[in-house]
C-alpha atoms as a PDB file:
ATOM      1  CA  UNK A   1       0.000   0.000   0.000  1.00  0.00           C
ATOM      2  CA  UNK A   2       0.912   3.821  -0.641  1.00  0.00           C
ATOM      3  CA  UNK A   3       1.529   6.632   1.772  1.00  0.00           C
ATOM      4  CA  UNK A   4      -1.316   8.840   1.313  1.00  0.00           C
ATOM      5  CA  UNK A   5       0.521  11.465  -0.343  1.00  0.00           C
ATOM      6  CA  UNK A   6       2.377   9.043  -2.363  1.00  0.00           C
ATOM      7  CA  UNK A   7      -0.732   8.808  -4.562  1.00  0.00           C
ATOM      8  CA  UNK A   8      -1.167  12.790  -5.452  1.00  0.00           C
ATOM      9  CA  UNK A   9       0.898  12.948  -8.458  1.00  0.00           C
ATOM     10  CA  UNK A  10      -1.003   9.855 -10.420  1.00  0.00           C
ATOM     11  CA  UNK A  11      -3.938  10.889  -8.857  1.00  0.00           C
ATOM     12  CA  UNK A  12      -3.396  14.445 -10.506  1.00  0.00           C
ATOM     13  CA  UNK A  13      -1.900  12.647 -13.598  1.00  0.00           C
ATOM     14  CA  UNK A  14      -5.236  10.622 -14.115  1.00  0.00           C
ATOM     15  CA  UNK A  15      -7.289  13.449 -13.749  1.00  0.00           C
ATOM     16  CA  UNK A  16      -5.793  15.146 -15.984  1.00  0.00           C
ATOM     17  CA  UNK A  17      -5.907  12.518 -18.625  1.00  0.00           C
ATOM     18  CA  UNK A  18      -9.341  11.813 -18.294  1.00  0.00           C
ATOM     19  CA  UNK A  19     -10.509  15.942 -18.889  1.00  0.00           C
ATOM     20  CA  UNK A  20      -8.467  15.315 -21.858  1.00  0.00           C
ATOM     21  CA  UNK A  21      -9.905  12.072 -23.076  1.00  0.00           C
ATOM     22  CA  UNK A  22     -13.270  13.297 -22.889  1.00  0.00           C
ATOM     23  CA  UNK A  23     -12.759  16.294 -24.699  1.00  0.00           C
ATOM     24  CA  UNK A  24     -11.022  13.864 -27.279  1.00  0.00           C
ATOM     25  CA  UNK A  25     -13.935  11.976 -27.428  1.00  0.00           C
ATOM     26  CA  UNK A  26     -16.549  14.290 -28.027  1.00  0.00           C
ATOM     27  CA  UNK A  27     -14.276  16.399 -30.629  1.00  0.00           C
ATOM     28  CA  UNK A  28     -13.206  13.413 -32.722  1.00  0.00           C
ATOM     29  CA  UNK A  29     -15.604  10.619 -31.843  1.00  0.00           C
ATOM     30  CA  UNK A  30     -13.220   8.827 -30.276  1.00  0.00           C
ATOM     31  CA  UNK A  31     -13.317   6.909 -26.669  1.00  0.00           C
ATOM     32  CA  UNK A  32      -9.595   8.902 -25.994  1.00  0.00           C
ATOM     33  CA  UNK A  33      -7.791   5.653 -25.601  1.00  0.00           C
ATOM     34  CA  UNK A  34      -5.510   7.283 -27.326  1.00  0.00           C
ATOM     35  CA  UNK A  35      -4.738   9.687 -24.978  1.00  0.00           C
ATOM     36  CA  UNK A  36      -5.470   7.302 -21.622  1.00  0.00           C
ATOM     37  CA  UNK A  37      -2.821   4.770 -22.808  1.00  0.00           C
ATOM     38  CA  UNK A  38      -0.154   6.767 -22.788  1.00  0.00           C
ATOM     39  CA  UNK A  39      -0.920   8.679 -19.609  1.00  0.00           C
ATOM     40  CA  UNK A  40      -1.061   5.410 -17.735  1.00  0.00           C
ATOM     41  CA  UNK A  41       2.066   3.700 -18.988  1.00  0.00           C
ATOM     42  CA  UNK A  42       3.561   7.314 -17.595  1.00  0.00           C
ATOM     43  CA  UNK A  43       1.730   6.688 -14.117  1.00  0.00           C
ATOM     44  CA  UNK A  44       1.701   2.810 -13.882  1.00  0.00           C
ATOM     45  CA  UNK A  45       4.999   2.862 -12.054  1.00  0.00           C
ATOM     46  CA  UNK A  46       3.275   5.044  -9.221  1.00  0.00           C
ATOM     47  CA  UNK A  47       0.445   2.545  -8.997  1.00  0.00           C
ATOM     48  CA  UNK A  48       2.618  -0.401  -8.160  1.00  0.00           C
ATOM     49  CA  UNK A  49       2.853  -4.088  -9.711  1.00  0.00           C
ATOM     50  CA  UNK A  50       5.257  -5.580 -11.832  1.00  0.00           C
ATOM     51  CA  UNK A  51       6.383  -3.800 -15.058  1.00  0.00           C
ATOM     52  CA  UNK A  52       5.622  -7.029 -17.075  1.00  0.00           C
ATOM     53  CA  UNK A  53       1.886  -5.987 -16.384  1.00  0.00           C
ATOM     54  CA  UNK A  54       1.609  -2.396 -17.727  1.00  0.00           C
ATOM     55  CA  UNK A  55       0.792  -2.536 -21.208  1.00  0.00           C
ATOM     56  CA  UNK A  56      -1.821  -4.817 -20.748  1.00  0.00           C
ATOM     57  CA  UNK A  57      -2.988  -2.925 -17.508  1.00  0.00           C
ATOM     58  CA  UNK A  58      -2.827   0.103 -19.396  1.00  0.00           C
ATOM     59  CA  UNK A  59      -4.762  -1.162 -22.431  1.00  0.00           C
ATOM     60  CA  UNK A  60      -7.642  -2.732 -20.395  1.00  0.00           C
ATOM     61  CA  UNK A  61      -8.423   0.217 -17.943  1.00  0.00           C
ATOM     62  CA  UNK A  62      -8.516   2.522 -20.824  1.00  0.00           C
ATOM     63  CA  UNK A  63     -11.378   0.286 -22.427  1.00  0.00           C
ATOM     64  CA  UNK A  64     -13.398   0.193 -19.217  1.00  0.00           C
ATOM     65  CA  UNK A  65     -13.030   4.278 -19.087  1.00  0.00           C
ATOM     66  CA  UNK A  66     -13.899   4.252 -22.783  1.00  0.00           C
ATOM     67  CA  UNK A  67     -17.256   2.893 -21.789  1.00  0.00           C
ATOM     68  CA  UNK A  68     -18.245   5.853 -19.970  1.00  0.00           C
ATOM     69  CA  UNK A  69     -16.460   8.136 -22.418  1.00  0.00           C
ATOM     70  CA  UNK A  70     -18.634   6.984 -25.340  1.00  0.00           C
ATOM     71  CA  UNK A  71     -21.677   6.929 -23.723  1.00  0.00           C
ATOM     72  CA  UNK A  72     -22.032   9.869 -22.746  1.00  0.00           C
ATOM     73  CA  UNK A  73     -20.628  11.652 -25.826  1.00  0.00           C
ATOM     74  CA  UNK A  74     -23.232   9.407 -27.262  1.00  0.00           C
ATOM     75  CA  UNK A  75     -25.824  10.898 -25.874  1.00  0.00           C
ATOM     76  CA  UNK A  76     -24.977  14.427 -26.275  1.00  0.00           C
ATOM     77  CA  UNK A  77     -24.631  13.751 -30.771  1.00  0.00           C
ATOM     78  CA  UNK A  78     -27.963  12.230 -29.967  1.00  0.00           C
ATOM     79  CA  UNK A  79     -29.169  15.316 -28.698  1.00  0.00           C
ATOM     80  CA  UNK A  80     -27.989  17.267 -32.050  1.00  0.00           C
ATOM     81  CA  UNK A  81     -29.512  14.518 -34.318  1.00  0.00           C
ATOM     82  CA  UNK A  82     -26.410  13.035 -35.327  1.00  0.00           C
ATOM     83  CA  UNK A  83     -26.215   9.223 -34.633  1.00  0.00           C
ATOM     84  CA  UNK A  84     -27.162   6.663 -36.872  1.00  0.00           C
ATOM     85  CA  UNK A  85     -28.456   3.853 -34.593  1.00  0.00           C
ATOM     86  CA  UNK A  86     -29.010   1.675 -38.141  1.00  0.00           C
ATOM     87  CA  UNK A  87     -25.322   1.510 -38.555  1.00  0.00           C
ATOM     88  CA  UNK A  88     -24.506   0.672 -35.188  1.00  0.00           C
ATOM     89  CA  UNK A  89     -27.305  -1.997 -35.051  1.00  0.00           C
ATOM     90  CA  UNK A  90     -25.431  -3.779 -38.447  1.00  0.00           C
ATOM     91  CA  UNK A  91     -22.225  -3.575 -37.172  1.00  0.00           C
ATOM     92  CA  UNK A  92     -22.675  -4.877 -33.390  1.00  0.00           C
ATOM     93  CA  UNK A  93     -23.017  -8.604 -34.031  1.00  0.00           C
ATOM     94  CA  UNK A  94     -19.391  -8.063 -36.112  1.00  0.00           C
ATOM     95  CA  UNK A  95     -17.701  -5.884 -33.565  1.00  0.00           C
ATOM     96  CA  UNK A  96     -18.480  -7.922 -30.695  1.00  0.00           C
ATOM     97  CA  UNK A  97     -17.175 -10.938 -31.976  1.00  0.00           C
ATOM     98  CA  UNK A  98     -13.807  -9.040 -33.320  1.00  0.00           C
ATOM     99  CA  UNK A  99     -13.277  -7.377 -29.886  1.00  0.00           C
ATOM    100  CA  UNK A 100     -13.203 -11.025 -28.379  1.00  0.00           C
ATOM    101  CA  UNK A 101     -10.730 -12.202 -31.321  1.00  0.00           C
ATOM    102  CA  UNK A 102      -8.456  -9.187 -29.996  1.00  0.00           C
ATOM    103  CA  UNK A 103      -8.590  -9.297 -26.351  1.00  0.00           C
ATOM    104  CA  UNK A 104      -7.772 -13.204 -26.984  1.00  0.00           C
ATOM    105  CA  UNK A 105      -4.614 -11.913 -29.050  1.00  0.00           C
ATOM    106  CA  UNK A 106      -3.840  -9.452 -26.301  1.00  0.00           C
ATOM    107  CA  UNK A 107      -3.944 -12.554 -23.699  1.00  0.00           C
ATOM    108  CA  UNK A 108      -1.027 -14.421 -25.999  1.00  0.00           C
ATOM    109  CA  UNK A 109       1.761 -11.239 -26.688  1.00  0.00           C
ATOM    110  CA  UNK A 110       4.074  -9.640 -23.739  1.00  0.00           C
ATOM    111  CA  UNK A 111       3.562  -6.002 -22.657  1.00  0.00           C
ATOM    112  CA  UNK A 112       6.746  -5.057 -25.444  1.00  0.00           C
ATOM    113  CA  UNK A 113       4.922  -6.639 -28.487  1.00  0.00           C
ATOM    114  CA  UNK A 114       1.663  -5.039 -27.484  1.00  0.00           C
ATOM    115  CA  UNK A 115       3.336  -1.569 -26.833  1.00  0.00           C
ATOM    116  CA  UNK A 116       4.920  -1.868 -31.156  1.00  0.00           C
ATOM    117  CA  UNK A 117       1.161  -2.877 -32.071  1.00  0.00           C
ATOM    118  CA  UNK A 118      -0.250   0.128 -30.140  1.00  0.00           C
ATOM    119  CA  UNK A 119       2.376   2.135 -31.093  1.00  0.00           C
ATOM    120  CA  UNK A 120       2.281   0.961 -35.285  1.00  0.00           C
ATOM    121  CA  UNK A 121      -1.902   1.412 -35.227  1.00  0.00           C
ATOM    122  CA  UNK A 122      -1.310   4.846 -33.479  1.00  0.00           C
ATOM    123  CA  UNK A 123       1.316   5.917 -36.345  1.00  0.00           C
ATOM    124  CA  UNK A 124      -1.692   4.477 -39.061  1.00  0.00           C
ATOM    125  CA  UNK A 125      -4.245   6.555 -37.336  1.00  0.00           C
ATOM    126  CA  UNK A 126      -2.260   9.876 -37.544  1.00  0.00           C
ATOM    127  CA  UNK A 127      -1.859   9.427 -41.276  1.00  0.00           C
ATOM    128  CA  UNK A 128      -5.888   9.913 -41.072  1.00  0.00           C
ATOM    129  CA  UNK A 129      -5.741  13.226 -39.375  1.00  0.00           C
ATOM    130  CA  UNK A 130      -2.663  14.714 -41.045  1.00  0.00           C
ATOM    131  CA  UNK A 131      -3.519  14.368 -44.882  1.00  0.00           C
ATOM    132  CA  UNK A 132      -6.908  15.842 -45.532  1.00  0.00           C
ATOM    133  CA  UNK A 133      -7.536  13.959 -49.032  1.00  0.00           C
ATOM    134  CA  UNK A 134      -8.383  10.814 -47.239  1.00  0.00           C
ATOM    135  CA  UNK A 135     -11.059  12.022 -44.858  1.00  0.00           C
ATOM    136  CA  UNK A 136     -12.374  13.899 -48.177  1.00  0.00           C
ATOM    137  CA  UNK A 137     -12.539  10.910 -50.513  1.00  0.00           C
ATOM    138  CA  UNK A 138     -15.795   9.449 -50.984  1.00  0.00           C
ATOM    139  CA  UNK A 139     -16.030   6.290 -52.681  1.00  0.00           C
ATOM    140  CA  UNK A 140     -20.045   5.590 -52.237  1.00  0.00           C
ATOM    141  CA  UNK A 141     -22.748   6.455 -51.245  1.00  0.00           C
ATOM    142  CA  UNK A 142     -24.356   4.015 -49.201  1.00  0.00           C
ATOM    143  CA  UNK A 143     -22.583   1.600 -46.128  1.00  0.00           C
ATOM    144  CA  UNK A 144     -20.824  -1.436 -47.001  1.00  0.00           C
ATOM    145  CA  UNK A 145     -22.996  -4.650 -46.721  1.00  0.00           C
ATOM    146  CA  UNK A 146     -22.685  -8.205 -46.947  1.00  0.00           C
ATOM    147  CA  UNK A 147     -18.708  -9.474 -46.369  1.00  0.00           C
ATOM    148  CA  UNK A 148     -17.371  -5.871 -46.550  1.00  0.00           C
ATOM    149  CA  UNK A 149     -19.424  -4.762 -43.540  1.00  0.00           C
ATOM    150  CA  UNK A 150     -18.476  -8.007 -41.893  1.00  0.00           C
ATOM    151  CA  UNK A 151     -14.901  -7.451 -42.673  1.00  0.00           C
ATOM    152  CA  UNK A 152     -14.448  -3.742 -41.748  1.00  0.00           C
ATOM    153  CA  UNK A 153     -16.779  -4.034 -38.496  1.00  0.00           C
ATOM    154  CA  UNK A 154     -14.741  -7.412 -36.972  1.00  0.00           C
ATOM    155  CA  UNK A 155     -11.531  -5.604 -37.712  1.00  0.00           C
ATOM    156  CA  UNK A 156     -12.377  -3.016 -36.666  1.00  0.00           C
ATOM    157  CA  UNK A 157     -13.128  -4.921 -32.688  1.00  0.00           C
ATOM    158  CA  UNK A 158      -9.989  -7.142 -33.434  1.00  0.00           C
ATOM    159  CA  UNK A 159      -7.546  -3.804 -34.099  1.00  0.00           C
ATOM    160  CA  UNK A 160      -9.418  -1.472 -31.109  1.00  0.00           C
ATOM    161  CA  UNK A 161      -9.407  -4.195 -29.146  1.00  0.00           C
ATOM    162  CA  UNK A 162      -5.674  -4.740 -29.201  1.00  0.00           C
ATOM    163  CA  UNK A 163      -4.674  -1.018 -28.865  1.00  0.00           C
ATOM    164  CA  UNK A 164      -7.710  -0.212 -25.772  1.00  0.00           C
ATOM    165  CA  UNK A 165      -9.466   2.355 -28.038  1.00  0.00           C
ATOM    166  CA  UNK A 166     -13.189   3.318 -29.284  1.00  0.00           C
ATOM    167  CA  UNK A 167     -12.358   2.492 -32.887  1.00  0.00           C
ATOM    168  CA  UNK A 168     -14.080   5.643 -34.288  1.00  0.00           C
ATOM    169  CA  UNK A 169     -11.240   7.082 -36.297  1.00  0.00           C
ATOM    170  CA  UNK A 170     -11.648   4.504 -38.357  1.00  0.00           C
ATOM    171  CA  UNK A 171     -15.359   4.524 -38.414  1.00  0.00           C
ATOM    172  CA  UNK A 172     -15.967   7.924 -38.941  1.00  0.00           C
ATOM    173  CA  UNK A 173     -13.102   7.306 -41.919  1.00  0.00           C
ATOM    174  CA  UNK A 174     -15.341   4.839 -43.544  1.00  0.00           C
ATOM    175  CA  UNK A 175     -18.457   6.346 -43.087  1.00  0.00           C
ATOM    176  CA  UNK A 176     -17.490   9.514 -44.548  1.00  0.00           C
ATOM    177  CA  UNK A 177     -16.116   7.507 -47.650  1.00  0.00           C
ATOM    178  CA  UNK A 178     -19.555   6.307 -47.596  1.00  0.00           C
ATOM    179  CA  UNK A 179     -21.191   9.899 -48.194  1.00  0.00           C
ATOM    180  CA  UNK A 180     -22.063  10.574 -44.675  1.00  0.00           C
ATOM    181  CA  UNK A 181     -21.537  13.793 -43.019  1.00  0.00           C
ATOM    182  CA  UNK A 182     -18.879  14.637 -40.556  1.00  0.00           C
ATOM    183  CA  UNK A 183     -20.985  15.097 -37.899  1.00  0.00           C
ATOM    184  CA  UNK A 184     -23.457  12.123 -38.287  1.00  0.00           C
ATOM    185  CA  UNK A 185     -20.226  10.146 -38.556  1.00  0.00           C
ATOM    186  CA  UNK A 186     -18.062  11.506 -35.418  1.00  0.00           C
ATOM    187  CA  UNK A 187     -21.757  10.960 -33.363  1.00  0.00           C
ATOM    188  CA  UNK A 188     -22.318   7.254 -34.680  1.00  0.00           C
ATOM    189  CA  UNK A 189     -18.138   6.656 -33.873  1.00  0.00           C
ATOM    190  CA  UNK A 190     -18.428   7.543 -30.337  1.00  0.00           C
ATOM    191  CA  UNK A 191     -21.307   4.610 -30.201  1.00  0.00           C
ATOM    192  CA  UNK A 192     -18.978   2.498 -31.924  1.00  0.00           C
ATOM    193  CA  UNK A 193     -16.689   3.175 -28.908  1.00  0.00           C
ATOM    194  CA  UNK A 194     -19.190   1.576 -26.637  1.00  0.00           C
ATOM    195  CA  UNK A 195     -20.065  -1.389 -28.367  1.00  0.00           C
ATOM    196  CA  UNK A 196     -16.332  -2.318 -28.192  1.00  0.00           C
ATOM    197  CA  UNK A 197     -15.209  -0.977 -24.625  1.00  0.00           C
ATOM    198  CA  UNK A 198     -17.802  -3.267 -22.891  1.00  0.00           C
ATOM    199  CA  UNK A 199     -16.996  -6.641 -24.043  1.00  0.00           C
ATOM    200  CA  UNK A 200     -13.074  -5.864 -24.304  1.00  0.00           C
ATOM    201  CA  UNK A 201     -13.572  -4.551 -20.843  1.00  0.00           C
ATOM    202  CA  UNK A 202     -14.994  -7.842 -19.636  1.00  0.00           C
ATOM    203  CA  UNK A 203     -12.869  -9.482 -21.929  1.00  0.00           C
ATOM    204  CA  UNK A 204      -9.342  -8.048 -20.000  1.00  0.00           C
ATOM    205  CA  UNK A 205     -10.844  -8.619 -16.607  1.00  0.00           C
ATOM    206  CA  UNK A 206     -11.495 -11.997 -17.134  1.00  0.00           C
ATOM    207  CA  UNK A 207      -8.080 -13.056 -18.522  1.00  0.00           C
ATOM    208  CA  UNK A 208      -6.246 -11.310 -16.369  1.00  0.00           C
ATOM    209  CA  UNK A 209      -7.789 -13.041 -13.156  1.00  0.00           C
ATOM    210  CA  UNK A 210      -5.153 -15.765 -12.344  1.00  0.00           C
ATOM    211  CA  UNK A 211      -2.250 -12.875 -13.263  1.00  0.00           C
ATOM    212  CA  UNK A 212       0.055 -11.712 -10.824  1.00  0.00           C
ATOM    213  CA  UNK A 213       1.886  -8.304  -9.830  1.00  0.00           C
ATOM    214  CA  UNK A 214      -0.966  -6.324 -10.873  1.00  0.00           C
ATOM    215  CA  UNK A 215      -1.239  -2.943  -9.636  1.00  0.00           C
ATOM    216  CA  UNK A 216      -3.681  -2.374  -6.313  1.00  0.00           C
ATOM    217  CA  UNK A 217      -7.095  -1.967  -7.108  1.00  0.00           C
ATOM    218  CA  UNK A 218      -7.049  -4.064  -9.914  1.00  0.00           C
ATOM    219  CA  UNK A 219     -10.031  -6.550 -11.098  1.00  0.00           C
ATOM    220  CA  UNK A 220      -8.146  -8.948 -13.844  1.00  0.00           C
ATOM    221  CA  UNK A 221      -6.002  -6.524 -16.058  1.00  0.00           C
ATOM    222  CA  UNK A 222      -8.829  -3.360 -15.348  1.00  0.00           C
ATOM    223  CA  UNK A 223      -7.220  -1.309 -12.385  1.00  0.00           C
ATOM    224  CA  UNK A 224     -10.258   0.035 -10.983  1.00  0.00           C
ATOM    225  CA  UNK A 225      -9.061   3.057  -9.254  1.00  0.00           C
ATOM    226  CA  UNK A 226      -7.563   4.917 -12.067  1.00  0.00           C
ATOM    227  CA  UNK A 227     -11.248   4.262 -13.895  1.00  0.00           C
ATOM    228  CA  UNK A 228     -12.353   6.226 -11.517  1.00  0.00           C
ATOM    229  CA  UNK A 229     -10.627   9.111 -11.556  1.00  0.00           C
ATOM    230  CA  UNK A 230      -9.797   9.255 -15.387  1.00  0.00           C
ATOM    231  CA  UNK A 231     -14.376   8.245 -16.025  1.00  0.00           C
ATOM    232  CA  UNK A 232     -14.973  10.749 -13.157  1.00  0.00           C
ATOM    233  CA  UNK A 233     -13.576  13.610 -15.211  1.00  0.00           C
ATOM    234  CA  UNK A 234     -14.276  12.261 -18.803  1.00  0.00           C
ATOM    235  CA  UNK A 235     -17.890  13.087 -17.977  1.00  0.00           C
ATOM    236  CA  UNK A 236     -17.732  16.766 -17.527  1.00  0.00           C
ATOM    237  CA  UNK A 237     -15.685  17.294 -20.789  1.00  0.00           C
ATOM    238  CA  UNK A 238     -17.295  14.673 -23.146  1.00  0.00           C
ATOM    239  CA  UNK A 239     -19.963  17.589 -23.766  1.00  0.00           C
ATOM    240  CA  UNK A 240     -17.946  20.075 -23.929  1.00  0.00           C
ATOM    241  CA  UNK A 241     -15.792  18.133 -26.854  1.00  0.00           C
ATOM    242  CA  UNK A 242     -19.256  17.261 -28.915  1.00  0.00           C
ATOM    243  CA  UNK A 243     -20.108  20.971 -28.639  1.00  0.00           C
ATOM    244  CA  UNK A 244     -16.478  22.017 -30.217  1.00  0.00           C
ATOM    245  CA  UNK A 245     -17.300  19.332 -33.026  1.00  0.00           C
ATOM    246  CA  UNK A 246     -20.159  21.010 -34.022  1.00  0.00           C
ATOM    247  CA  UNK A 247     -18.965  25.003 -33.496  1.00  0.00           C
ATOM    248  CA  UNK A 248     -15.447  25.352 -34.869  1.00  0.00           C
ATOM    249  CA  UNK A 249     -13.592  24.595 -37.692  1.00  0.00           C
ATOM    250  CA  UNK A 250     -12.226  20.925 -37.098  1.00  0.00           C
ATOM    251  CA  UNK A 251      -8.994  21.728 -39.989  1.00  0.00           C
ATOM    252  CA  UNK A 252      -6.558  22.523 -37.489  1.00  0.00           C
ATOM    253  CA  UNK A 253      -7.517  20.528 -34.647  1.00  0.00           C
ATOM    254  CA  UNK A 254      -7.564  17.325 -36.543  1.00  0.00           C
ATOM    255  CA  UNK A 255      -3.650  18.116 -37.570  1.00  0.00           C
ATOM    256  CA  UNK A 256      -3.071  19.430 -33.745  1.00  0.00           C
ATOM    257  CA  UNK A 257      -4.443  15.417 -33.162  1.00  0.00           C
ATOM    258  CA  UNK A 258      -2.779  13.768 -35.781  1.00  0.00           C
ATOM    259  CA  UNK A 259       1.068  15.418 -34.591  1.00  0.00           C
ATOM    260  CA  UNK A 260      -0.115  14.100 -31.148  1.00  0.00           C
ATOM    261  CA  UNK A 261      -0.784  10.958 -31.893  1.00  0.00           C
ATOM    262  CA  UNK A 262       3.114  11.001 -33.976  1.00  0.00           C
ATOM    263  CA  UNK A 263       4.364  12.120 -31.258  1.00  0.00           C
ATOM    264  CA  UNK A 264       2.780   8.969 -28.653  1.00  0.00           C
ATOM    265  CA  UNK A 265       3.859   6.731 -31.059  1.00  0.00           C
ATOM    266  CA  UNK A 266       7.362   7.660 -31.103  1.00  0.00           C
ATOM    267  CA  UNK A 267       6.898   7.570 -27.318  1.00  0.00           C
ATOM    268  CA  UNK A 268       5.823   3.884 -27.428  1.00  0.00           C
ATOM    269  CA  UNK A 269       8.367   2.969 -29.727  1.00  0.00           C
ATOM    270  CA  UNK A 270      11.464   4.369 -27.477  1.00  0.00           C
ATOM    271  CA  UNK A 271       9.212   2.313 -24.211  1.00  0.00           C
ATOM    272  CA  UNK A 272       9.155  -0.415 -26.198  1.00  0.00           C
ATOM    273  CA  UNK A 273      13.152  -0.460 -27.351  1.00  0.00           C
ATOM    274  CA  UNK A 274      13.851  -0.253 -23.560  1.00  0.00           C
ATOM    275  CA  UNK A 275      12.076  -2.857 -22.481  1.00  0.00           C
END
């Protein structure tokens, strides 16, 4: 156990990280996994438990905080008219089963092989944000069916899975190649978020039962304090995020995301050399 004060700076940390993560959320339609991953490989050494255990610590605890994350950004693109329950309906079955493909991956690779896969899929999903053409391209106008919605909605729970985020970068990506808006895709992404954080969630708790040297507080691989704090703040800024979505100009802030997310996956990549 930690002295009481011993627990103010990843207290503080987490905090932080979640105010961030739910503006992330809400802006992009995104669950912020990509910005509670790296925050708690920074504070898992405060936490306790063996360094073996982070990555997948890290990756599982951002799922469960993606659940809250999602729904309620969810909820306010409801509000505005801008989820498209149809899509999510077609697409559960598919997800579902991909998340539990993933989280079985997870169980089989050692925290260094999943910090390069988090690390590669962040590098990918910068790519999105950084060159404009390819969140302008529209190649039809209606949503895949049949095997391709099969195909992109499994991978799509197999890849978020793996890397503890909502998925919706690349959901709002193909719906907006599918001649949907921006902001009927961003609110339908953030539901896509849910649909995978709650069975990965379970998933990563389940598997990680029987593990040892994880931090305090931890249920399987989901360390249940730092869900707290990082879901406790996620909720007040979710809103605020889905109200910058649909009031400013999203050009800049996409690059602002996209030189982030270079910038975590270099930080990944250096973790995961070290290690």
């Amino acid at each position: 156990m930690f002295e009481s004060m011993d627990w103010l700076i990843p207290v503080v940390g987490l905090l932080a990280a979640g105010l961030a993560a739910g503006f992330a959320g809400g802006v992009f339609g995104i669950g912020g996994g990509f910005v509670v991953v790296p925050a708690l490989l920074i504070m898992m050494p405060l936490l306790g438990g063996d360094k073996s255990q982070y990555a997948h610590v890290a990756i599982a605890t951002s799922a469960a905080t993606i659940i809250v994350t999602s729904i309620r950004s969810v909820m306010s693109h409801h509000k505005r008219g801008s989820v498209d329950f149809e899509v999510l309906k077609s697409w559960a079955p598919w997800i579902v089963i991909g998340d539990g493909i993933g989280v079985y991956c997870a169980s089989l690779v050692d925290g260094t092989i999943l910090k390069v896969i988090f690390a590669t899929g962040v590098l990918a999903m910068s790519m999105i944000f950084l060159l404009p053409r390819l969140s302008k391209m529209v190649l039809s106008d209606h949503m895949p069916g049949g095997v391709a919605r099969i195909g992109i909605s499994g991978g799509l729970g197999v890849f978020s899975s793996l890397l503890g985020i909502g998925g919706g970068t690349i959901a709002i990506m193909v719906m907006t190649m599918c001649g949907r808006s921006i902001h009927k895709a961003v609110g339908t992404a953030s539901g896509v978020g849910t649909l995978i954080a709650v069975p990965s969630t379970i998933g990563f708790a389940i598997i990680g039962l029987k593990e040892h040297g994880l931090p305090w507080g931890s249920v399987g691989f989901v360390n249940l304090p730092a869900t707290l704090a990082i879901s406790s703040m996620a909720i007040l800024t979710a809103p605020l995020g889905v109200a910058a979505a649909h009031s400013l100009e999203p050009r800049m802030l996409k690059r602002v995301f996209g030189f982030y997310l270079i910038f975590v996956a270099l930080l990944m990549y250096h973790s995961a050399l070290k290690a």
